[in-house]
N, C-alpha and C. Protein backbone atom coordinates (compact mmCIF):
# COMPACT_ATOMS: atom_id res chain seq x y z
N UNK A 1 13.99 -18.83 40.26
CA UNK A 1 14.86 -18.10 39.36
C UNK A 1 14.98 -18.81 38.02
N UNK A 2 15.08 -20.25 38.08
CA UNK A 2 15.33 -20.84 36.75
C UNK A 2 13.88 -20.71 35.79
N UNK A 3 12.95 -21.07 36.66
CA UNK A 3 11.23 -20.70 35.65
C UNK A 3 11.01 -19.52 35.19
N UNK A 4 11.50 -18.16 35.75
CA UNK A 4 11.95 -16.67 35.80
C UNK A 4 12.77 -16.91 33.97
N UNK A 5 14.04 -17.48 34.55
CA UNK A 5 14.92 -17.48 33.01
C UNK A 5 14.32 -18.13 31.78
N UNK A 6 13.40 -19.28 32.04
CA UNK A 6 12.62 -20.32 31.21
C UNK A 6 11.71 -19.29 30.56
N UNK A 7 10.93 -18.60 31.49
CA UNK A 7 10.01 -17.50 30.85
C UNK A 7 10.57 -16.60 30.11
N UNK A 8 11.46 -15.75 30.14
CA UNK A 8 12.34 -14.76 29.63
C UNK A 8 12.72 -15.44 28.20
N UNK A 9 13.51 -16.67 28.59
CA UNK A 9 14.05 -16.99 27.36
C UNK A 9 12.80 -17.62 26.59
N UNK A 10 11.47 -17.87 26.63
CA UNK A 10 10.09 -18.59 25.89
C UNK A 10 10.23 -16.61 25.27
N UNK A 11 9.92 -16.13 25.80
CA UNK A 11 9.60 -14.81 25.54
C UNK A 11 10.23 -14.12 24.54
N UNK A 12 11.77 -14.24 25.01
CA UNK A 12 12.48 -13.75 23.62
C UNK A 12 12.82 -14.51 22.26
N UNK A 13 12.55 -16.13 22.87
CA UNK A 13 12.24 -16.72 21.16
C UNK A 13 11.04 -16.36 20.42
N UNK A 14 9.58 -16.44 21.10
CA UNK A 14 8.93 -15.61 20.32
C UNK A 14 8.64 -14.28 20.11
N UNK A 15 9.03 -13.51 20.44
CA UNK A 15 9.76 -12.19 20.18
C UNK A 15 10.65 -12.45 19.02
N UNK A 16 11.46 -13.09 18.48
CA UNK A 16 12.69 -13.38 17.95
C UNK A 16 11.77 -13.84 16.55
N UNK A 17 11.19 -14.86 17.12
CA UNK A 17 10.59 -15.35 15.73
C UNK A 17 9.18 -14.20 15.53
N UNK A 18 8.38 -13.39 15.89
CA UNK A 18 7.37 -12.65 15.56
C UNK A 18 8.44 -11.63 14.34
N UNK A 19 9.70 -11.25 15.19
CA UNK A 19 10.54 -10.54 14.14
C UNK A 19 10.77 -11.15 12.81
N UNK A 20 11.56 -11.90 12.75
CA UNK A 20 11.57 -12.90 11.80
C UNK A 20 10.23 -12.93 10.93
N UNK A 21 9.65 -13.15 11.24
CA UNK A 21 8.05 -13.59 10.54
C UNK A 21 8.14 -12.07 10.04
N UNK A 22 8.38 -11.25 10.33
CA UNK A 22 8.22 -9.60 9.99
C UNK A 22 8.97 -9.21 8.86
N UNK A 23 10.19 -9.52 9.43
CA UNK A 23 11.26 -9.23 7.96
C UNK A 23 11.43 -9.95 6.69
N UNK A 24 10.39 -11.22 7.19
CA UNK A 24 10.32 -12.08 5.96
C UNK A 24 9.06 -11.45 5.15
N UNK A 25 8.11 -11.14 5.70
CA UNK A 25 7.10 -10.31 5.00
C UNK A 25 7.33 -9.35 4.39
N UNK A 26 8.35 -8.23 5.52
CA UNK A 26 8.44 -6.86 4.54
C UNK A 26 9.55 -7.49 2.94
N UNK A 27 10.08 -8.24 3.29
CA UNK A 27 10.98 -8.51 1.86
C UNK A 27 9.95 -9.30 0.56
N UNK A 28 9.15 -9.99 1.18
CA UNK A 28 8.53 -10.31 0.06
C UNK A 28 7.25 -9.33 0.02
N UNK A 29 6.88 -8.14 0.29
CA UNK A 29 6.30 -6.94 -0.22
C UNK A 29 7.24 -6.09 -0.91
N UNK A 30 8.02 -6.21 -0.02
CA UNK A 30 9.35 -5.42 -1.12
C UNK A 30 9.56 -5.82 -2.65
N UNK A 31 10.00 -7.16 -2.93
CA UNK A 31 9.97 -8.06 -4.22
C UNK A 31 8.45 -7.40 -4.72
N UNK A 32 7.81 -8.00 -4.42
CA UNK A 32 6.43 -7.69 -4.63
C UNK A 32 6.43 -6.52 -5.14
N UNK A 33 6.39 -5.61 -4.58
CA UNK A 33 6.41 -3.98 -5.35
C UNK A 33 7.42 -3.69 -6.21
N UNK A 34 8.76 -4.36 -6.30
CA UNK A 34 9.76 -3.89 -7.29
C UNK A 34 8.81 -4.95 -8.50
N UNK A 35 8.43 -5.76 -8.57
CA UNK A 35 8.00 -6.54 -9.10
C UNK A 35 7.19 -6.19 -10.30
N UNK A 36 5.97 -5.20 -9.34
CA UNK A 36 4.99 -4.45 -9.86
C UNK A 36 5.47 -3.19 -10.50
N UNK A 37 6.91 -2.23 -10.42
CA UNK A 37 7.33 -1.24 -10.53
C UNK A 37 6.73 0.02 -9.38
N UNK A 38 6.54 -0.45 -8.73
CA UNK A 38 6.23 0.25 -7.51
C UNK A 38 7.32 1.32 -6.40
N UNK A 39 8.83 0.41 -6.53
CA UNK A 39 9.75 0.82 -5.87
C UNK A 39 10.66 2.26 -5.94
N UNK A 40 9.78 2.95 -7.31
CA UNK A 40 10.21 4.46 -7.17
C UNK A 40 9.61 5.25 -6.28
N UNK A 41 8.16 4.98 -5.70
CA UNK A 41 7.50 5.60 -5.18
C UNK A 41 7.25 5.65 -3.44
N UNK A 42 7.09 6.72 -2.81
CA UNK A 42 7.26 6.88 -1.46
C UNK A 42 5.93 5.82 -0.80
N UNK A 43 5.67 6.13 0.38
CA UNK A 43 4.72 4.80 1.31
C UNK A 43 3.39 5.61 1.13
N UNK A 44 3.04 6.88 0.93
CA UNK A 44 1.78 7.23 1.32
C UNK A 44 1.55 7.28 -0.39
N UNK A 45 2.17 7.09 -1.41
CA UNK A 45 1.92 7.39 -3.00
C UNK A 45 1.50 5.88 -3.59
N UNK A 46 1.92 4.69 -2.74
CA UNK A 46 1.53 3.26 -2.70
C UNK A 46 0.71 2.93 -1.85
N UNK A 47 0.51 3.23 -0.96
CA UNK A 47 -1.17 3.19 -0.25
C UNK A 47 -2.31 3.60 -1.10
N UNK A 48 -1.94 5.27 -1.48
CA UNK A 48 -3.16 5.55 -2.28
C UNK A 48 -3.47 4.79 -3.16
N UNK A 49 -2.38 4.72 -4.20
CA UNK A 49 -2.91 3.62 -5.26
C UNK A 49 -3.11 2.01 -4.80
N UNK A 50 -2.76 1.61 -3.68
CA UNK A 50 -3.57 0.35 -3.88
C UNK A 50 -5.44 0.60 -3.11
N UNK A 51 -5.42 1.71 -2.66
CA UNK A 51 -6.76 1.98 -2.44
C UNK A 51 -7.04 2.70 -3.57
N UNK A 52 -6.96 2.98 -4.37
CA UNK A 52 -7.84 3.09 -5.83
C UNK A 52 -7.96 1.88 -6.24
N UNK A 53 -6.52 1.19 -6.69
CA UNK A 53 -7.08 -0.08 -7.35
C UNK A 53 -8.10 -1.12 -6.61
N UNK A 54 -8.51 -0.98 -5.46
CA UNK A 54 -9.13 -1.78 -4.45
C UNK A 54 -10.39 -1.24 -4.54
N UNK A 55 -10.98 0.04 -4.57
CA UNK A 55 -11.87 0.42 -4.74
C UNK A 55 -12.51 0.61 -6.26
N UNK A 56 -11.59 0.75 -7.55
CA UNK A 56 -11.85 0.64 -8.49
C UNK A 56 -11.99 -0.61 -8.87
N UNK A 57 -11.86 -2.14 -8.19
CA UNK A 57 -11.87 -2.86 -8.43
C UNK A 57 -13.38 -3.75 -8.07
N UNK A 58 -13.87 -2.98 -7.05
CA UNK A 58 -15.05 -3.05 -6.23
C UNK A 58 -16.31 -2.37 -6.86
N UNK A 59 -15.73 -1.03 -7.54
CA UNK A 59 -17.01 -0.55 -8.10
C UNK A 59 -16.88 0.20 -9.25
N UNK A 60 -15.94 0.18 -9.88
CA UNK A 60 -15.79 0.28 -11.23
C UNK A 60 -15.25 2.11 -11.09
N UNK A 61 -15.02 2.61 -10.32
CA UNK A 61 -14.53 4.19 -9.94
C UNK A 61 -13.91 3.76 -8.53
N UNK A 62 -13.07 4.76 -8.78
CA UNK A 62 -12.39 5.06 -7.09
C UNK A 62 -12.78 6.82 -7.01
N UNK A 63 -13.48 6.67 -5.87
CA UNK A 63 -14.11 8.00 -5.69
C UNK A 63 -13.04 8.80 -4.47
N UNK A 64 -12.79 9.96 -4.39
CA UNK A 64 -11.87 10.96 -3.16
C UNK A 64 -12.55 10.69 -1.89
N UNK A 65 -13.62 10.31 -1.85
CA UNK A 65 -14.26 10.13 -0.55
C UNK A 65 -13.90 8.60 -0.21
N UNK A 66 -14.26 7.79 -1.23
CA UNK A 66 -13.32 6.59 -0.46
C UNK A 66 -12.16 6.47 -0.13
N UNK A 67 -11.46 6.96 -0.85
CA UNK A 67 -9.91 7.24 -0.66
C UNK A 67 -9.28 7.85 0.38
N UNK A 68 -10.52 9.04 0.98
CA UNK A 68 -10.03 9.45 1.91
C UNK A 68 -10.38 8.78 3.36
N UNK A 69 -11.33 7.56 3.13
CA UNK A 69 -11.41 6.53 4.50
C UNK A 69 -10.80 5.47 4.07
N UNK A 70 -10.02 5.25 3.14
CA UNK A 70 -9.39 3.61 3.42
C UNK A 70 -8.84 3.50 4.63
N UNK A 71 -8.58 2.63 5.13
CA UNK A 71 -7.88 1.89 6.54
C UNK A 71 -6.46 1.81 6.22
N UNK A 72 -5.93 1.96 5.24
CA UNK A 72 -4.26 2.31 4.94
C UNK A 72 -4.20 3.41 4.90
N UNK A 73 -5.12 4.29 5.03
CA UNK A 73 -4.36 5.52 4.92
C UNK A 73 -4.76 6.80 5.87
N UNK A 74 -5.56 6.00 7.07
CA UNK A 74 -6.13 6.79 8.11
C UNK A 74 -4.99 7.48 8.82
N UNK A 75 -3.33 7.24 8.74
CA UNK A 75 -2.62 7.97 9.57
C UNK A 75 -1.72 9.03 8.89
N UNK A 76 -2.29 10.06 7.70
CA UNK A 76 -1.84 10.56 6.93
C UNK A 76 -3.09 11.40 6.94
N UNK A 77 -2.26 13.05 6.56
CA UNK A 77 -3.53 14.05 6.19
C UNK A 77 -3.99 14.56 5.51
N UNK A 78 -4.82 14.85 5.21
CA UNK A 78 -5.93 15.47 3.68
C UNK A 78 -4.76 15.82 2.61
N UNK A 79 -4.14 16.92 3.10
CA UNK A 79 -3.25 17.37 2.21
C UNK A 79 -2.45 16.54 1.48
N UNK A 80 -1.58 15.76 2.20
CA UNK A 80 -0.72 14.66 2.26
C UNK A 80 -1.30 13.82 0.89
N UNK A 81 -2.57 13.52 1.48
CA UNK A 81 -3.10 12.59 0.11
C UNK A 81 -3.91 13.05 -0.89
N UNK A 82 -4.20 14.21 -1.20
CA UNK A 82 -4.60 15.05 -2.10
C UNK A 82 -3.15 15.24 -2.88
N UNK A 83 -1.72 15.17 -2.41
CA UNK A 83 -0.53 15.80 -2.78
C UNK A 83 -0.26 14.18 -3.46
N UNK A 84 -0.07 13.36 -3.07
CA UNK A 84 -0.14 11.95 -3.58
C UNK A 84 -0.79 11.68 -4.78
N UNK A 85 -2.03 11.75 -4.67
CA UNK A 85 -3.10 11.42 -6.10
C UNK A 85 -2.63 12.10 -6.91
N UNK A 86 -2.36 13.72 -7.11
CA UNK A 86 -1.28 14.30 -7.92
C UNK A 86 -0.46 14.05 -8.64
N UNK A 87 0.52 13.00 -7.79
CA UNK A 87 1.75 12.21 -8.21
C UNK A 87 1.29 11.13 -8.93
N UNK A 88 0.34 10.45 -8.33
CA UNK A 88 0.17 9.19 -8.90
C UNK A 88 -0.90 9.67 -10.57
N UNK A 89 -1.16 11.00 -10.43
CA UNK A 89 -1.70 11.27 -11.81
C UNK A 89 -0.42 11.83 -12.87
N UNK A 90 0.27 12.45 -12.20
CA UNK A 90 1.13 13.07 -13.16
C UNK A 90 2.13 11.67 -13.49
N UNK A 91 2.36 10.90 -12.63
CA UNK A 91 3.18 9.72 -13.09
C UNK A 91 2.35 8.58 -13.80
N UNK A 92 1.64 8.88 -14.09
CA UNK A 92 0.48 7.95 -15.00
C UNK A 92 -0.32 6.97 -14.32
N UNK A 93 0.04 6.58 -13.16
CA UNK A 93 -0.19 5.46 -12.34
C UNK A 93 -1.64 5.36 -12.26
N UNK A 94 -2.43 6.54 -12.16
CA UNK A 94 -3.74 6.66 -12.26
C UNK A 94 -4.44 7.81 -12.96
N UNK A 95 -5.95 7.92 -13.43
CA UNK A 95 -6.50 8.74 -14.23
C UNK A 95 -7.82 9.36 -13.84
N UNK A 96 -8.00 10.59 -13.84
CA UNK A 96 -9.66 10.74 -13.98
C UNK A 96 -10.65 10.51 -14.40
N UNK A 97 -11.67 10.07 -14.52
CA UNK A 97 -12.41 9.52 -15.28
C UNK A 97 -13.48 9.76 -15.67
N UNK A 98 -13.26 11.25 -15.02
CA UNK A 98 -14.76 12.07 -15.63
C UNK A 98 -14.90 13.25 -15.46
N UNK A 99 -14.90 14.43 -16.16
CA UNK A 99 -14.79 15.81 -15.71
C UNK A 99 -15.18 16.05 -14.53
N UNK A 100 -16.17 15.12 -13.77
CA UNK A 100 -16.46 15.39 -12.37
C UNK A 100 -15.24 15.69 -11.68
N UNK A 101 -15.08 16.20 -10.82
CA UNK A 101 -13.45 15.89 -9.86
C UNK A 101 -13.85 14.97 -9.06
N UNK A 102 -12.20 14.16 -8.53
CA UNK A 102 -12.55 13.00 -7.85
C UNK A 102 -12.98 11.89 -7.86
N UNK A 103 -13.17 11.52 -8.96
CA UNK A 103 -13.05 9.90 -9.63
C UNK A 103 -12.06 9.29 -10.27
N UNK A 104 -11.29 8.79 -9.70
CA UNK A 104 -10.05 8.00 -10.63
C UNK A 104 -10.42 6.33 -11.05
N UNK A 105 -9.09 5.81 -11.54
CA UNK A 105 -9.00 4.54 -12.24
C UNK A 105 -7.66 4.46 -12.37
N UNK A 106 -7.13 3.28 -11.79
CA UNK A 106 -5.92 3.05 -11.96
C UNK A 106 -5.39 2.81 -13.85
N UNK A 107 -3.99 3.67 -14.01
CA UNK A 107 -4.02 3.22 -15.39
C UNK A 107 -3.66 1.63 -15.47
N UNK A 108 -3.57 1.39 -16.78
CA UNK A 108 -3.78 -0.22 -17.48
C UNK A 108 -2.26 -0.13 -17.70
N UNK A 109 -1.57 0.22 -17.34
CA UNK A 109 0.03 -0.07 -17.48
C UNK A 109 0.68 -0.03 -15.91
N UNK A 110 -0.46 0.12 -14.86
CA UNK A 110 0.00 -0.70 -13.76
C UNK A 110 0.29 -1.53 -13.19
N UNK A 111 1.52 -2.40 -12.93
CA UNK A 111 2.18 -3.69 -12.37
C UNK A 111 2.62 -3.52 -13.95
N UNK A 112 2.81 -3.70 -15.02
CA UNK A 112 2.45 -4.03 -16.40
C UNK A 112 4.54 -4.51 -16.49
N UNK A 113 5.20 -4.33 -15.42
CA UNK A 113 6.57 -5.09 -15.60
C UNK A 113 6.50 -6.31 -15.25
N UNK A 114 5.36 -7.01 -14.61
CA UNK A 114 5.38 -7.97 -14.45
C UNK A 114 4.32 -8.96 -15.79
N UNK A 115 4.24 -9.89 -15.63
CA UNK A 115 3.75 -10.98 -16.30
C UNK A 115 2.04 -11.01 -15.83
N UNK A 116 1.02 -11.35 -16.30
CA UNK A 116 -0.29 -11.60 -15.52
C UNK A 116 -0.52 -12.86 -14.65
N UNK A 117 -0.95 -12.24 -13.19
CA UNK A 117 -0.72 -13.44 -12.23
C UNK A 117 -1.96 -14.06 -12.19
């Protein structure tokens, strides 16, 4: 019974601390994005744009087809992020970049409340 409680209680300190380690992260993403001016915007309108800037950063365009396989944003649907890029165009955050459809570029006044890191 006591190795029983020994285990339980090993278990819920790291449990305890995996939490911990969690809420310390989401707060300094949090900072992090108020940081950047990020904190007006919903979770699937900050995914997209950091997969533009990730992909525009990689190949000089962020194309709709990459955007629509990033790994942040596989649990969200077409619509969803077609309705996003929208936002993030009409709020300046990002731009087209070529009468083609479906090539963006993050604008140059993104993060731009912060200082250059």
């Amino acid at each position: 019974m006591l190795l029983r409680l020994k285990v339980v209680s090993n278990l819920r300190f790291e449990l305890t601390t995996l939490f911990k380690t969690l809420v310390d992260l989401q707060m300094m993403v949090q900072g992090i994005e108020e940081d950047l001016g990020l904190s007006d915007l919903g979770n699937i309108e900050k995914r997209v744009l950091l997969s533009v800037i990730e992909f525009y950063d990689q190949n000089g365009v962020a194309s709709t087809a990459e955007i629509l396989t990033h790994p942040l944003l596989n649990a969200f649907s077409r619509p969803s992020l077609f309705r996003a890029l929208k936002v993030l165009e009409e709020t300046g955050r990002i731009f087209k970049v070529s009468a083609k459809r479906g090539f963006y570029a993050p604008a140059k006044n993104v993060g731009s409340s912060i200082s250059e890191v």
